[in-house]
C-alpha atoms as a PDB file:
ATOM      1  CA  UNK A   1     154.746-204.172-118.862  1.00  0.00           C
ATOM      2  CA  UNK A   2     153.758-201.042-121.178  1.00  0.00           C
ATOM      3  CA  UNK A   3     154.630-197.468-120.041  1.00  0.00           C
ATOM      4  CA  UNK A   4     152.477-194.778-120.778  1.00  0.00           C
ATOM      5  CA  UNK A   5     154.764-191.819-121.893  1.00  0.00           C
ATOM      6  CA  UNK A   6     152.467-189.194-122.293  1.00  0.00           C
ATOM      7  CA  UNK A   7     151.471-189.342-118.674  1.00  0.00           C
ATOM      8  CA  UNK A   8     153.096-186.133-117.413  1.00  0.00           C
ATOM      9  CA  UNK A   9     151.636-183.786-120.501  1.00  0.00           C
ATOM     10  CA  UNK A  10     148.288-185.038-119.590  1.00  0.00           C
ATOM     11  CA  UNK A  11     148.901-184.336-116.092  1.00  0.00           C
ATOM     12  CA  UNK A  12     149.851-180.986-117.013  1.00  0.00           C
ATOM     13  CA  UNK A  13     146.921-180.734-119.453  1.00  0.00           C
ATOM     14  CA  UNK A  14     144.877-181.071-116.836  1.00  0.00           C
ATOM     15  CA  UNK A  15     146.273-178.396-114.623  1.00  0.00           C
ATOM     16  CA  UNK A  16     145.827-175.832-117.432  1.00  0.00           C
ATOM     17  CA  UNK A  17     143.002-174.116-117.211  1.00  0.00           C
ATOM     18  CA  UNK A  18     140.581-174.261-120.135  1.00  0.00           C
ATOM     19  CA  UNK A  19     140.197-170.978-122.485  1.00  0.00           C
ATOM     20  CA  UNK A  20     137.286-170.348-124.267  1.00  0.00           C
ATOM     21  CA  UNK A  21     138.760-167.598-125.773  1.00  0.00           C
ATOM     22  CA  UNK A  22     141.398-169.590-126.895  1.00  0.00           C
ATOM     23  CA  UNK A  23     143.990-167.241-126.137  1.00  0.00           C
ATOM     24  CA  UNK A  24     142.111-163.751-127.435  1.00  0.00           C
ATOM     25  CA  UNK A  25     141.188-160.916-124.869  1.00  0.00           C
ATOM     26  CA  UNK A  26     137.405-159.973-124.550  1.00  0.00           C
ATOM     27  CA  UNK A  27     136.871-156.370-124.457  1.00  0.00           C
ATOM     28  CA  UNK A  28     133.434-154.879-123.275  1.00  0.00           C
ATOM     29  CA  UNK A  29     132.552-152.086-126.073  1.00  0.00           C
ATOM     30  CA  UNK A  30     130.963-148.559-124.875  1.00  0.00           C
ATOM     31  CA  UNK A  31     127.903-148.367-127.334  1.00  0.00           C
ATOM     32  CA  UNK A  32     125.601-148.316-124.776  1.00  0.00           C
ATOM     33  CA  UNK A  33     127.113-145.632-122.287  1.00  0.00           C
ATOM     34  CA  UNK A  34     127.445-143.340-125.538  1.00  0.00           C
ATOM     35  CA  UNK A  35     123.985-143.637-126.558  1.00  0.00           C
ATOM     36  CA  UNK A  36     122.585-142.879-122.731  1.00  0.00           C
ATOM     37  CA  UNK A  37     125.116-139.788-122.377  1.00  0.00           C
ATOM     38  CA  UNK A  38     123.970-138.383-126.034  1.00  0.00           C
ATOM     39  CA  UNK A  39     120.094-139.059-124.441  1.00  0.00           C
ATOM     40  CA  UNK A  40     121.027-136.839-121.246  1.00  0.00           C
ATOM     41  CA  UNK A  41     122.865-133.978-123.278  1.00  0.00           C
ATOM     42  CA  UNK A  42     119.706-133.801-125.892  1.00  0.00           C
ATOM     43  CA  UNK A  43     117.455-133.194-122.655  1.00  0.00           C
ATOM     44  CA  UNK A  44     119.342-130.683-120.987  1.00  0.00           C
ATOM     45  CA  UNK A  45     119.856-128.607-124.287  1.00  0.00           C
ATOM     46  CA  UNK A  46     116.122-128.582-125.110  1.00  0.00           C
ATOM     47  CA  UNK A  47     115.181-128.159-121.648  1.00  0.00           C
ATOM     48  CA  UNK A  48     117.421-124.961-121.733  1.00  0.00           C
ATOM     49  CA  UNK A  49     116.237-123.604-124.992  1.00  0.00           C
ATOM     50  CA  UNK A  50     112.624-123.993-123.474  1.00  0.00           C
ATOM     51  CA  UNK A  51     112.986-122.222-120.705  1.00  0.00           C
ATOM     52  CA  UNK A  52     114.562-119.600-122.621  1.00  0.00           C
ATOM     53  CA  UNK A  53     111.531-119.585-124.776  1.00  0.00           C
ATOM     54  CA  UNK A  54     109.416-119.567-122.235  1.00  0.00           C
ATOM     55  CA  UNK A  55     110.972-116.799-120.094  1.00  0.00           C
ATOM     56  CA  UNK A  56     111.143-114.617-122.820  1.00  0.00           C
ATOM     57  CA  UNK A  57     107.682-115.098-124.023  1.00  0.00           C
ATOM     58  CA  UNK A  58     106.494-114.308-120.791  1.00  0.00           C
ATOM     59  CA  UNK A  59     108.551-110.907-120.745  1.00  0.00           C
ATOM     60  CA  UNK A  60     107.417-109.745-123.893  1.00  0.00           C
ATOM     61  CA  UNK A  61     103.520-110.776-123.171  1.00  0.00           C
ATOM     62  CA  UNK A  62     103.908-108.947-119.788  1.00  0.00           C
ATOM     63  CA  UNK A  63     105.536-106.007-121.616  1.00  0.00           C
ATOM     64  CA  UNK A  64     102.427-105.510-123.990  1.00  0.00           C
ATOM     65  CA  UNK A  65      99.733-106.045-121.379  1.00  0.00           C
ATOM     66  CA  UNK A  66     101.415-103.032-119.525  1.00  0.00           C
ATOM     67  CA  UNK A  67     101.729-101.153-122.294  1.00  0.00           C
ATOM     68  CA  UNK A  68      98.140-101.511-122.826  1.00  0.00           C
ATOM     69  CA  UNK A  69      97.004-100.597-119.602  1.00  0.00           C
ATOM     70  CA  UNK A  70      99.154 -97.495-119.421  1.00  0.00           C
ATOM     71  CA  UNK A  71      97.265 -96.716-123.071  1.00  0.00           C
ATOM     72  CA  UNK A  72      93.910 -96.969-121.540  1.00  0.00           C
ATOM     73  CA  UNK A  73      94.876 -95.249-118.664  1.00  0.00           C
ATOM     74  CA  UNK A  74      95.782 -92.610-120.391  1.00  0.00           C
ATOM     75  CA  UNK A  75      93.099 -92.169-122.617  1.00  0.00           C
ATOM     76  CA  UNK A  76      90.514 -92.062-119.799  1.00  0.00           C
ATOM     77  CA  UNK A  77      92.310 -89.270-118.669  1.00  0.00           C
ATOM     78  CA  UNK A  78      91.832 -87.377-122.073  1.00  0.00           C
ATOM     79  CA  UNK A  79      95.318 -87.255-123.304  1.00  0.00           C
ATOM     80  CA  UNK A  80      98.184 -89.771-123.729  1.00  0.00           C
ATOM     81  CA  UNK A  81     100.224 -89.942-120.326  1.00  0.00           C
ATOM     82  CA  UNK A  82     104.071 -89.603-120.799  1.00  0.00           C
ATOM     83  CA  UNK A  83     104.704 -93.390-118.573  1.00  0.00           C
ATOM     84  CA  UNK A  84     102.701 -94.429-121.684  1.00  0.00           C
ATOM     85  CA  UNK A  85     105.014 -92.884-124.371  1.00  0.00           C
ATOM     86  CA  UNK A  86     108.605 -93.810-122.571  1.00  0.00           C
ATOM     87  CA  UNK A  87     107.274 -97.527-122.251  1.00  0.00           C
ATOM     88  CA  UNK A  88     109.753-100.289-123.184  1.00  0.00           C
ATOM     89  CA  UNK A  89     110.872-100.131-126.625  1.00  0.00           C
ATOM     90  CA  UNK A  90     111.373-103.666-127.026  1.00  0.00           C
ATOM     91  CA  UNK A  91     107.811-104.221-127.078  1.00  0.00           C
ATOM     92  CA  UNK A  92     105.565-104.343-130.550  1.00  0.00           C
ATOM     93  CA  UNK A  93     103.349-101.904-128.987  1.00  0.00           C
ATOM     94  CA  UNK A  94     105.853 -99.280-127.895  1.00  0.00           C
ATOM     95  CA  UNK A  95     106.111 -98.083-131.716  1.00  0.00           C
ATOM     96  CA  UNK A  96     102.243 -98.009-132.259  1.00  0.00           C
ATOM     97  CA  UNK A  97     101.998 -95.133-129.562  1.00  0.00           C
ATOM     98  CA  UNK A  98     102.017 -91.917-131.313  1.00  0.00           C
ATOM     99  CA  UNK A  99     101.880 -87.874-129.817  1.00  0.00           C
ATOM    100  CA  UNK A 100      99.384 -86.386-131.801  1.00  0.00           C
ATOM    101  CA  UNK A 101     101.359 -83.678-131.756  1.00  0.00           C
ATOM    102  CA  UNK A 102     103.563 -84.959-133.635  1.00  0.00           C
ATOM    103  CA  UNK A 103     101.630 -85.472-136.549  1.00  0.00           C
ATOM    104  CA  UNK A 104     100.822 -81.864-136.812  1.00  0.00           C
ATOM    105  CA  UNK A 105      97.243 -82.281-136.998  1.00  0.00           C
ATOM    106  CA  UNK A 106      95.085 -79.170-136.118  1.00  0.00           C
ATOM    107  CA  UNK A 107      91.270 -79.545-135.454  1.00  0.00           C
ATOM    108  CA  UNK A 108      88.857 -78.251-138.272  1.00  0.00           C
ATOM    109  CA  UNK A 109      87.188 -75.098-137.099  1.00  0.00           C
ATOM    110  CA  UNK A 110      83.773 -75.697-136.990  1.00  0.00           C
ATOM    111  CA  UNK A 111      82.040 -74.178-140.599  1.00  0.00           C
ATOM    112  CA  UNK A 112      80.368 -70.755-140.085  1.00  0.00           C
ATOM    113  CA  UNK A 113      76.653 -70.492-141.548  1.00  0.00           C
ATOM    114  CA  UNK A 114      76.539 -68.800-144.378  1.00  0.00           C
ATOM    115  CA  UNK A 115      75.860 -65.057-143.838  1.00  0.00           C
ATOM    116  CA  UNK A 116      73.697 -62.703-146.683  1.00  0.00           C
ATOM    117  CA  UNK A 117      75.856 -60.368-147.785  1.00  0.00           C
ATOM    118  CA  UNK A 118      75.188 -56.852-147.083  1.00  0.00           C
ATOM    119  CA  UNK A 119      73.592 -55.398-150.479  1.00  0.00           C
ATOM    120  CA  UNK A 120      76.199 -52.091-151.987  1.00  0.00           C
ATOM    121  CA  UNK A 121      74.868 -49.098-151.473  1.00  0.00           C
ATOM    122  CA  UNK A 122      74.171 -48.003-154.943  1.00  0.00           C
ATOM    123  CA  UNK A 123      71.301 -51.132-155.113  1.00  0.00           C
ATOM    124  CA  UNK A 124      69.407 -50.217-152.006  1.00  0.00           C
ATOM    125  CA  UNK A 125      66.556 -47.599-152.005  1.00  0.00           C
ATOM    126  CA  UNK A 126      67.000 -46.591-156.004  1.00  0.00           C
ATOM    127  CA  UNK A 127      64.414 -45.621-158.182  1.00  0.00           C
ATOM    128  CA  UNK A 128      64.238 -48.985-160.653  1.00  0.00           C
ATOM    129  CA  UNK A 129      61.395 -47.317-162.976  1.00  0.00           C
ATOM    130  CA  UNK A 130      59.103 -44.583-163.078  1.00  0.00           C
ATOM    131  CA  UNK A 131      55.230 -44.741-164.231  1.00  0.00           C
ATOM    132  CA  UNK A 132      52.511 -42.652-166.810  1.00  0.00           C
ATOM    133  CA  UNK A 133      49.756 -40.831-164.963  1.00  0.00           C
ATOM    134  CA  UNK A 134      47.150 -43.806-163.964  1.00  0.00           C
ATOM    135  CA  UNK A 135      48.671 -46.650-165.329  1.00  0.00           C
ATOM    136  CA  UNK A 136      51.135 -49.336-164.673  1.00  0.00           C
ATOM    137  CA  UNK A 137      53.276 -49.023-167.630  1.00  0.00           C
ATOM    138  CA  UNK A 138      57.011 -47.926-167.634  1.00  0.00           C
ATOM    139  CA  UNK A 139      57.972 -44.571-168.252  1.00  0.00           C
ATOM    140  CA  UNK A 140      61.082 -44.986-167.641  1.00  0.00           C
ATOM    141  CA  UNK A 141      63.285 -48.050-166.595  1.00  0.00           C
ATOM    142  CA  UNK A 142      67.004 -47.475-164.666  1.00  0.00           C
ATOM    143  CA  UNK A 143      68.469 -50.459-166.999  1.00  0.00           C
ATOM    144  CA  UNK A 144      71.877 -50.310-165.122  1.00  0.00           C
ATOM    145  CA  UNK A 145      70.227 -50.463-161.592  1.00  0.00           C
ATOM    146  CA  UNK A 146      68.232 -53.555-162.426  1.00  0.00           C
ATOM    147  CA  UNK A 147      70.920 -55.472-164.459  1.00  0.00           C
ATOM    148  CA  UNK A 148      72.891 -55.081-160.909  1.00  0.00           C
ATOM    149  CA  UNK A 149      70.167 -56.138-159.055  1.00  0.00           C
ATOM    150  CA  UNK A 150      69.669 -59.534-160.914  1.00  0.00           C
ATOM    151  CA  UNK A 151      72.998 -59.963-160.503  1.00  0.00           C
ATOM    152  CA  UNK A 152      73.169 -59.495-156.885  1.00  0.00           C
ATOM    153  CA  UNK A 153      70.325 -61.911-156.508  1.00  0.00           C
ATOM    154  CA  UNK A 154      71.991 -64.733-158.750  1.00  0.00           C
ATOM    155  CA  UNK A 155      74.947 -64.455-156.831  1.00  0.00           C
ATOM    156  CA  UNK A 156      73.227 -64.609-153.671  1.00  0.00           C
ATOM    157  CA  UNK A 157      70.410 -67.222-153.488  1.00  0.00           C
ATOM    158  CA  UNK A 158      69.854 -66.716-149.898  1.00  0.00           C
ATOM    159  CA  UNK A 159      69.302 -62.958-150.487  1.00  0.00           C
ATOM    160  CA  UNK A 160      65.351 -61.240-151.276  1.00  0.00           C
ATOM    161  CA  UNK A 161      64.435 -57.768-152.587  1.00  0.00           C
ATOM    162  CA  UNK A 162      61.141 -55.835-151.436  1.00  0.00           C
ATOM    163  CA  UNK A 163      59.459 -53.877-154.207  1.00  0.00           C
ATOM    164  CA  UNK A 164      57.455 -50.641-153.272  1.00  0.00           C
ATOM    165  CA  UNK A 165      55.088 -49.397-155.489  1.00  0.00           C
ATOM    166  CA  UNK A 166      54.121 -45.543-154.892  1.00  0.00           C
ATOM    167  CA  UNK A 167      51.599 -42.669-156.545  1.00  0.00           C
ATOM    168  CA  UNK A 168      51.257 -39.506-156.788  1.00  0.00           C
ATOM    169  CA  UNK A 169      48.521 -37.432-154.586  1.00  0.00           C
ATOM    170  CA  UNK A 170      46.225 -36.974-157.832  1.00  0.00           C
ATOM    171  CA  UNK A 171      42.965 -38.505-157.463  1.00  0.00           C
ATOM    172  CA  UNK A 172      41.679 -40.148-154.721  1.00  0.00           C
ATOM    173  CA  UNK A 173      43.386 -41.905-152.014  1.00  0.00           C
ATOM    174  CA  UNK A 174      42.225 -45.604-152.507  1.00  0.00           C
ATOM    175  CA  UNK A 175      42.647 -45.149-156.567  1.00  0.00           C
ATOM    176  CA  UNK A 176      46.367 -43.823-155.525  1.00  0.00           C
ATOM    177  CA  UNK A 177      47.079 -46.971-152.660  1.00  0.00           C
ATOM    178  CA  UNK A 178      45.421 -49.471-155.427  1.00  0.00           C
ATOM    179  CA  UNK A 179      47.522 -48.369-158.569  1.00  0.00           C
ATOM    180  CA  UNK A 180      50.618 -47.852-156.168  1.00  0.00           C
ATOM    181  CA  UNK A 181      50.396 -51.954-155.450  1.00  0.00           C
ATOM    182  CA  UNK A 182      49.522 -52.753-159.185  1.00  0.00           C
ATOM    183  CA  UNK A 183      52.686 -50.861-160.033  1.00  0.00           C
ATOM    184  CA  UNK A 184      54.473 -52.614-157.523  1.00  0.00           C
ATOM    185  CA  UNK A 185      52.912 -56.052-159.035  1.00  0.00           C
ATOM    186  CA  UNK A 186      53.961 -54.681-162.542  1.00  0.00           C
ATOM    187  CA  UNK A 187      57.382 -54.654-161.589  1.00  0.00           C
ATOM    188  CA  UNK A 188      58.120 -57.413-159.833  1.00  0.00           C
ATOM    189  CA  UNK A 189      56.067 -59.380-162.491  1.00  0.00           C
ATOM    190  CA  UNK A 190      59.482 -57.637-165.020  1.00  0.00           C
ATOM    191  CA  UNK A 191      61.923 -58.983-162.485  1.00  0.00           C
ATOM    192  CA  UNK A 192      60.627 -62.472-162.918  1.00  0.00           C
ATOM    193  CA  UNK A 193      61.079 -62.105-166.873  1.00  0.00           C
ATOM    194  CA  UNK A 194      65.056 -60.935-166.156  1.00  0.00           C
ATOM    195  CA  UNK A 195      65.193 -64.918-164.234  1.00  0.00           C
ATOM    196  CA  UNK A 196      64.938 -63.699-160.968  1.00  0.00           C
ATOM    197  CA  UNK A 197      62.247 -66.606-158.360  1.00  0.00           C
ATOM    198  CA  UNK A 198      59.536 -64.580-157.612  1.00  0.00           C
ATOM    199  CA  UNK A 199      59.635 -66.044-154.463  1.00  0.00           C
ATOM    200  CA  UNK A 200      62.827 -63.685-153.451  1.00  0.00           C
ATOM    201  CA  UNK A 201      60.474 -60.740-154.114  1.00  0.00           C
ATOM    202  CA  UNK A 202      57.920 -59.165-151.992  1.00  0.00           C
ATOM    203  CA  UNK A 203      56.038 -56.328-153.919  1.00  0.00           C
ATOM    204  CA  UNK A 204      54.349 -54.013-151.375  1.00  0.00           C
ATOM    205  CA  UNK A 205      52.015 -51.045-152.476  1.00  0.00           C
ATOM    206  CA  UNK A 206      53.021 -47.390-150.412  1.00  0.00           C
ATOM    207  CA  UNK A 207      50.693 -45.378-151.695  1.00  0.00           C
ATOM    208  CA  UNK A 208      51.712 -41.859-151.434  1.00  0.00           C
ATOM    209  CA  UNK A 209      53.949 -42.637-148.843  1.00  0.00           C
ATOM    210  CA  UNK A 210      57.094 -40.771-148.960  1.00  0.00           C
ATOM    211  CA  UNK A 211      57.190 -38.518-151.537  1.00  0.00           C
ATOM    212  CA  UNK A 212      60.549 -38.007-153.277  1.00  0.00           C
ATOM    213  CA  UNK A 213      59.392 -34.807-154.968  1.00  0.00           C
ATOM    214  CA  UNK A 214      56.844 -32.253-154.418  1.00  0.00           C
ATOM    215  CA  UNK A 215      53.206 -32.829-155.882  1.00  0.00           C
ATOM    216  CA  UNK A 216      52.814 -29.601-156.402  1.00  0.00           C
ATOM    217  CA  UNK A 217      54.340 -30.006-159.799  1.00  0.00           C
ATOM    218  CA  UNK A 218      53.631 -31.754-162.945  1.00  0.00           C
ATOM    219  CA  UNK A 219      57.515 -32.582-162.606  1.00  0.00           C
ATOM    220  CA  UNK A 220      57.562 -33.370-158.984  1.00  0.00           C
ATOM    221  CA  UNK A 221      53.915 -36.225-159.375  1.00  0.00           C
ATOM    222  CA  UNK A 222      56.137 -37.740-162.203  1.00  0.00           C
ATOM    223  CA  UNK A 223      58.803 -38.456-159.969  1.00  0.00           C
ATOM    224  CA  UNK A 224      56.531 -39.646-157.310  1.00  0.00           C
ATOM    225  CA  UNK A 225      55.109 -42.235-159.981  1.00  0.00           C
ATOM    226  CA  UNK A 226      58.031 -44.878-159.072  1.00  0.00           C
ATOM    227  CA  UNK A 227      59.053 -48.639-157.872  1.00  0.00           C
ATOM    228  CA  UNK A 228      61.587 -48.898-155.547  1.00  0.00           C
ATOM    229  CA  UNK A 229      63.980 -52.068-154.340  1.00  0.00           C
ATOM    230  CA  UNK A 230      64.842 -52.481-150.543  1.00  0.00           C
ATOM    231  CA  UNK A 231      66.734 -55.452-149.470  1.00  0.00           C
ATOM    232  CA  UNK A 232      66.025 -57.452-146.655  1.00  0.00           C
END
């Protein structure tokens, strides 16, 4: 009869539970918590930094906008209101605002129109020449008088001269209002050669219109023989 010795190790064999691990410890690794928990913290930090964005976008664009309106406001009102100049100074606009007052800027008086100047003395109502008996020639010429007087004009183009032409009381009265404007003529016709426009000069014939001298006398109908300049 054969005994089978090995009877009680299989018995215990197959009371011992079978390992698949064959005696090593399985251990569940965190990979895939880590990776969710890095997910949530990358939301929450760009949700923050967008709202933070956001919020102070939303200041600065409200800042401006009432800015703006206090600017307008303002200048309907003619003049920059003071809400307008103490507005925030965090905003781009706040700096842009400037008291023209500040800039020392005075307004431009309007320009005056040009005014003639008043002829001296010494130019107006002078004897420029003196005449022969009958004639329009020169006598006599006041050189110094007229130099000044072409002067005056060329340094005053708005100015103009009148030129009276006068006689003496010989001969008749027509003959003496006839010759008085040739002389007149005669003169102005000189002025024109010195480079004054004839159209600044108006020659008039007087006649024997205020008499200077007496034409009683030889001496007295010389001296009425004459041009003289008025200014206008």
């Amino acid at each position: 009869m054969a005994f089978n010795l090995n009877k009680s190790e299989s018995a215990e064999k197959a009371k011992t539970p079978f390992n698949l691990a064959k005696g090593e410890t399985v251990v569940e690794t965190p990979k895939s918590r880590n990776w969710i928990i890095g997910l949530i913290l990358v939301l929450l930090i760009g949700g923050g930094l967008w709202y933070y964005l956001y919020t102070s976008y939303a200041q600065i664009s409200e800042s401006i906008v009432t800015n703006r309106n206090l600017v307008k406001d303002s200048a309907a009102n003619g003049k920059f209101s003071n809400n307008a100049l103490a507005a925030d100074n965090n905003s781009d606009t706040a700096d842009s605002i400037v008291n023209p007052k500040d800039l020392n800027i005075t307004a431009s008086e309007p320009a005056k129109p040009e005014e003639k100047s008043a002829p001296k003395p010494f130019l107006n109502s002078k004897v420029a020449a003196t005449f022969a008996q009958g004639t329009t020639t020169f006598a006599g010429r006041n050189t110094p008088l007229i130099k000044k007087i072409v002067q005056y004009l060329a340094a005053n183009p708005k100015a103009s001269i009148n030129v009276n032409g006068y006689a003496s009381s010989d001969g008749p009265l027509a003959a003496n209002e006839a010759i008085a404007q040739n002389r007149a003529d005669a003169f102005k016709k000189y002025l024109v050669g010195q480079g004054v426009d004839e159209n600044k000069i108006v020659a008039l014939g007087k006649g024997i219109e205020n008499p200077i001298a007496s034409n009683e006398s030889d001496t007295g109908r010389r001296k009425n023989r004459r041009v003289e300049i008025t200014f206008e």
